[in-house]
Protein backbone atom coordinates (compact mmCIF):
# COMPACT_ATOMS: atom_id res chain seq x y z
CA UNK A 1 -8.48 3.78 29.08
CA UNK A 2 -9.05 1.82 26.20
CA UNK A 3 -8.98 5.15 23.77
CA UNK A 4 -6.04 6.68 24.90
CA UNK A 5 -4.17 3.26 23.76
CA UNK A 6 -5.89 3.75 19.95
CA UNK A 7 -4.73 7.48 20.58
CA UNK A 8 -2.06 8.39 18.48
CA UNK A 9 -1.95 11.52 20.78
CA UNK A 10 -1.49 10.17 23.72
CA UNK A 11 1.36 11.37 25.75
CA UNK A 12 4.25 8.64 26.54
CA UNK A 13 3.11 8.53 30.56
CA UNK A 14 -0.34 7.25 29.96
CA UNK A 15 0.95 4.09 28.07
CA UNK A 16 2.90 3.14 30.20
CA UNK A 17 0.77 3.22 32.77
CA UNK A 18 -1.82 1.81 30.87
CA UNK A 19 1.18 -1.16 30.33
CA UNK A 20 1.40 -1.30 33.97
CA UNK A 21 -2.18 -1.59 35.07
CA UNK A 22 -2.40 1.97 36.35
CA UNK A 23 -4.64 2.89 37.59
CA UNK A 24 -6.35 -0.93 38.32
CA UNK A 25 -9.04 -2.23 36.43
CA UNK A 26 -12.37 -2.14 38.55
CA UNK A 27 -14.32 -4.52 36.24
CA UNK A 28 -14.69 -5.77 32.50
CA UNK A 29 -17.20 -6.82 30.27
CA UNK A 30 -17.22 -10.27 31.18
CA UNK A 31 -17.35 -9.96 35.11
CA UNK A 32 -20.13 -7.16 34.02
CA UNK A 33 -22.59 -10.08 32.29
CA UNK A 34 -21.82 -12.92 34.31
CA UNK A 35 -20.42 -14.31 37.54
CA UNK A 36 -16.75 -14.82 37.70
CA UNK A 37 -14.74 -17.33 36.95
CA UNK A 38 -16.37 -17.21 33.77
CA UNK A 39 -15.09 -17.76 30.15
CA UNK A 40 -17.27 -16.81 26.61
CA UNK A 41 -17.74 -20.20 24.85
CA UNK A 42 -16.42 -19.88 21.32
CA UNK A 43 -19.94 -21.05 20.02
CA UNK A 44 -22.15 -18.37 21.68
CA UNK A 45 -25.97 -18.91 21.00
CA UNK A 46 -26.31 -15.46 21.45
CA UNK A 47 -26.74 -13.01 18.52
CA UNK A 48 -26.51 -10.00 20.01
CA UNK A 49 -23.14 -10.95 22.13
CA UNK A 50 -19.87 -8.98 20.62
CA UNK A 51 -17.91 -11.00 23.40
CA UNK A 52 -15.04 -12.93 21.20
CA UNK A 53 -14.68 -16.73 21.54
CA UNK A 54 -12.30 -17.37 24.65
CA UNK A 55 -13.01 -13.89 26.56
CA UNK A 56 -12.46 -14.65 29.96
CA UNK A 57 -12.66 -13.08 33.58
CA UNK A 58 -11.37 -14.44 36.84
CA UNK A 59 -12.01 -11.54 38.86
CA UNK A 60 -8.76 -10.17 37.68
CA UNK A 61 -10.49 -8.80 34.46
CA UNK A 62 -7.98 -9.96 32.56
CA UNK A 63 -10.28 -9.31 29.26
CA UNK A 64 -10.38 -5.48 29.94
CA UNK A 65 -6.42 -5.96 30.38
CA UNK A 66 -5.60 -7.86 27.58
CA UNK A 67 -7.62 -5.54 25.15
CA UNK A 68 -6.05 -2.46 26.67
CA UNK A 69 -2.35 -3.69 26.64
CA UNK A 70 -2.98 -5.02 22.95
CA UNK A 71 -4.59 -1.35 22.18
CA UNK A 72 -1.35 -0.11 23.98
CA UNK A 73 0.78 -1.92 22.02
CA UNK A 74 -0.24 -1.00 18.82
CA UNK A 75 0.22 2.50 19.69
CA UNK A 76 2.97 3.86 17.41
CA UNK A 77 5.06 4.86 20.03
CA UNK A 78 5.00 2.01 22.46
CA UNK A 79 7.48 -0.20 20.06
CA UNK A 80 9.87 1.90 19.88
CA UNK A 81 9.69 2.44 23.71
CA UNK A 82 9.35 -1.24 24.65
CA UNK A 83 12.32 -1.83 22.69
CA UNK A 84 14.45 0.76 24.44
CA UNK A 85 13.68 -0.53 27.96
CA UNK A 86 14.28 -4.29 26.29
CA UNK A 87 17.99 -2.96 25.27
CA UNK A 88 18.70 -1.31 28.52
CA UNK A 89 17.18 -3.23 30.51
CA UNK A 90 14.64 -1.47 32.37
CA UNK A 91 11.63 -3.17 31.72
CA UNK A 92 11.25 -6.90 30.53
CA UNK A 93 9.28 -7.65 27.53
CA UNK A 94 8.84 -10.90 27.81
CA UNK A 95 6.79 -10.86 31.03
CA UNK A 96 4.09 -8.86 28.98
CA UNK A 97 1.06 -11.80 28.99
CA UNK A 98 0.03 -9.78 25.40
CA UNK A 99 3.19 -10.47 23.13
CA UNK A 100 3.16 -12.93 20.66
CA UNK A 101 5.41 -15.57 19.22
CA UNK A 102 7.69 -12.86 17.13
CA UNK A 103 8.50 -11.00 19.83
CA UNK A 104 8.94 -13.73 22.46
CA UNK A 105 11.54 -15.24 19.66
CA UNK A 106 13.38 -11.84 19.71
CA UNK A 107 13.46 -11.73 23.65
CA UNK A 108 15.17 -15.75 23.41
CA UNK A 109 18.49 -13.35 21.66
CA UNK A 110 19.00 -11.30 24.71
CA UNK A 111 20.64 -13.39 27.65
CA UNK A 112 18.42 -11.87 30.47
CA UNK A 113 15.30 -12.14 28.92
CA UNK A 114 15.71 -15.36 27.80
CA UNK A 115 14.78 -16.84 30.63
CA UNK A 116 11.45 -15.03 31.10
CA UNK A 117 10.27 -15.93 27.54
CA UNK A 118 11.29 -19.41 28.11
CA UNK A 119 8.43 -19.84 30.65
CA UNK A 120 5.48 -17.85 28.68
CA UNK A 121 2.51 -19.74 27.43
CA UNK A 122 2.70 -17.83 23.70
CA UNK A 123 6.50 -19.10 22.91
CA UNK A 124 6.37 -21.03 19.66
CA UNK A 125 7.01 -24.68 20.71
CA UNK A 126 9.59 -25.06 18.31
CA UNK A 127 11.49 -22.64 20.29
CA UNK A 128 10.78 -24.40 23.60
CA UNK A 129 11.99 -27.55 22.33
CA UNK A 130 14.86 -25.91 21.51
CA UNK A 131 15.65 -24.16 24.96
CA UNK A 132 14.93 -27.62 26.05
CA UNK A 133 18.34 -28.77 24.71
CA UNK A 134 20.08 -26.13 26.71
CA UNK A 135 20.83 -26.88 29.70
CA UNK A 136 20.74 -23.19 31.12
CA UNK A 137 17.09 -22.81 30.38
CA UNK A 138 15.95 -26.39 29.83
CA UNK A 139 14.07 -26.47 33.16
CA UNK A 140 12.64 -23.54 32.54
CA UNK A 141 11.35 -24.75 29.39
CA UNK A 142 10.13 -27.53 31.00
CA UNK A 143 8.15 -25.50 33.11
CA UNK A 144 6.17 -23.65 29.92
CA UNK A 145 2.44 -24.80 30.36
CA UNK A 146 2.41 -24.74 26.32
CA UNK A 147 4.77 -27.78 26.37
CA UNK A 148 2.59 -30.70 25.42
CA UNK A 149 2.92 -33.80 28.20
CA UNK A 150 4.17 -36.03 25.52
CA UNK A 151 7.49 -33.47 25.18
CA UNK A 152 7.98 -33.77 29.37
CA UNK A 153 7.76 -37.83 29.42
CA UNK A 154 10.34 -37.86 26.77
CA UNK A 155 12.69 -35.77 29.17
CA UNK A 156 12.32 -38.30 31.70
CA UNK A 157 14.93 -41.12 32.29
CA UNK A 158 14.26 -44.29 31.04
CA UNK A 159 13.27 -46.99 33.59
């Protein structure tokens, strides 16, 4: 699965399955050395391990997934695609766990997306202190596990 998202070949169907977990995953490389829930420690004493810092497996394989949507992604087609179904609304980038701060920023421009991004862990926090001074999305904000505690106990009343 993983070569058909490096593929420059591959036909438009396959990514976006491969964007939609199709077929699913039945393991990954984690969940394959060690029992699950089980995350690669960023120091590994191992020399031989190729495992990055932070690879991680819940049973969901969520390693496998990551590397195959970021694989996807880079695909030279998928951009232009995702960015279609972002305009017409088909398909919502910003529920995509693989994007990154650039794109989430885009997504914060387009009214029904906004909301999405506004919750996802990889938002700049500059940005989610900003939807925090909105009042349409500031509880959503709020609700961003990137938001640091001190950020919430500022948005509380005072006593």
């Amino acid at each position: 699965m993983l070569r058909a998202g490096r593929n420059p070949a591959a036909p438009p169907a396959v990514l976006a399955d491969l964007l939609n977990d199709r077929p699913p995953l039945e393991s990954c490389e984690v969940c394959e050395r060690h029992p699950v829930p089980w995350t690669h420690p960023p120091d590994c004493p191992d020399p031989d391990c190729e495992l990055p810092g932070g690879a991680a497996c819940d049973g969901s394989h969520q390693y496998a997934r990551h590397t195959i949507v970021e694989a996807a992604l880079g695909h030279p087609a998928v951009l232009a695609a995702l960015l279609r179904e972002l305009v017409t609304a088909e398909h919502n980038v910003a529920t995509l766990r693989a994007v990154g701060g650039p794109t989430l920023t885009a997504c914060l421009r387009d009214r029904r997306a906004r909301e999405r991004a506004a919750v996802h862990p990889a938002l700049p926090l500059d940005r989610i202190r900003a939807l925090l001074a909105d009042l349409a999305t500031a509880h959503l904000a709020a609700a961003n596990p990137a938001l640091p505690a001190a950020d919430l106990l500022r948005l509380m009343p005072p006593q």
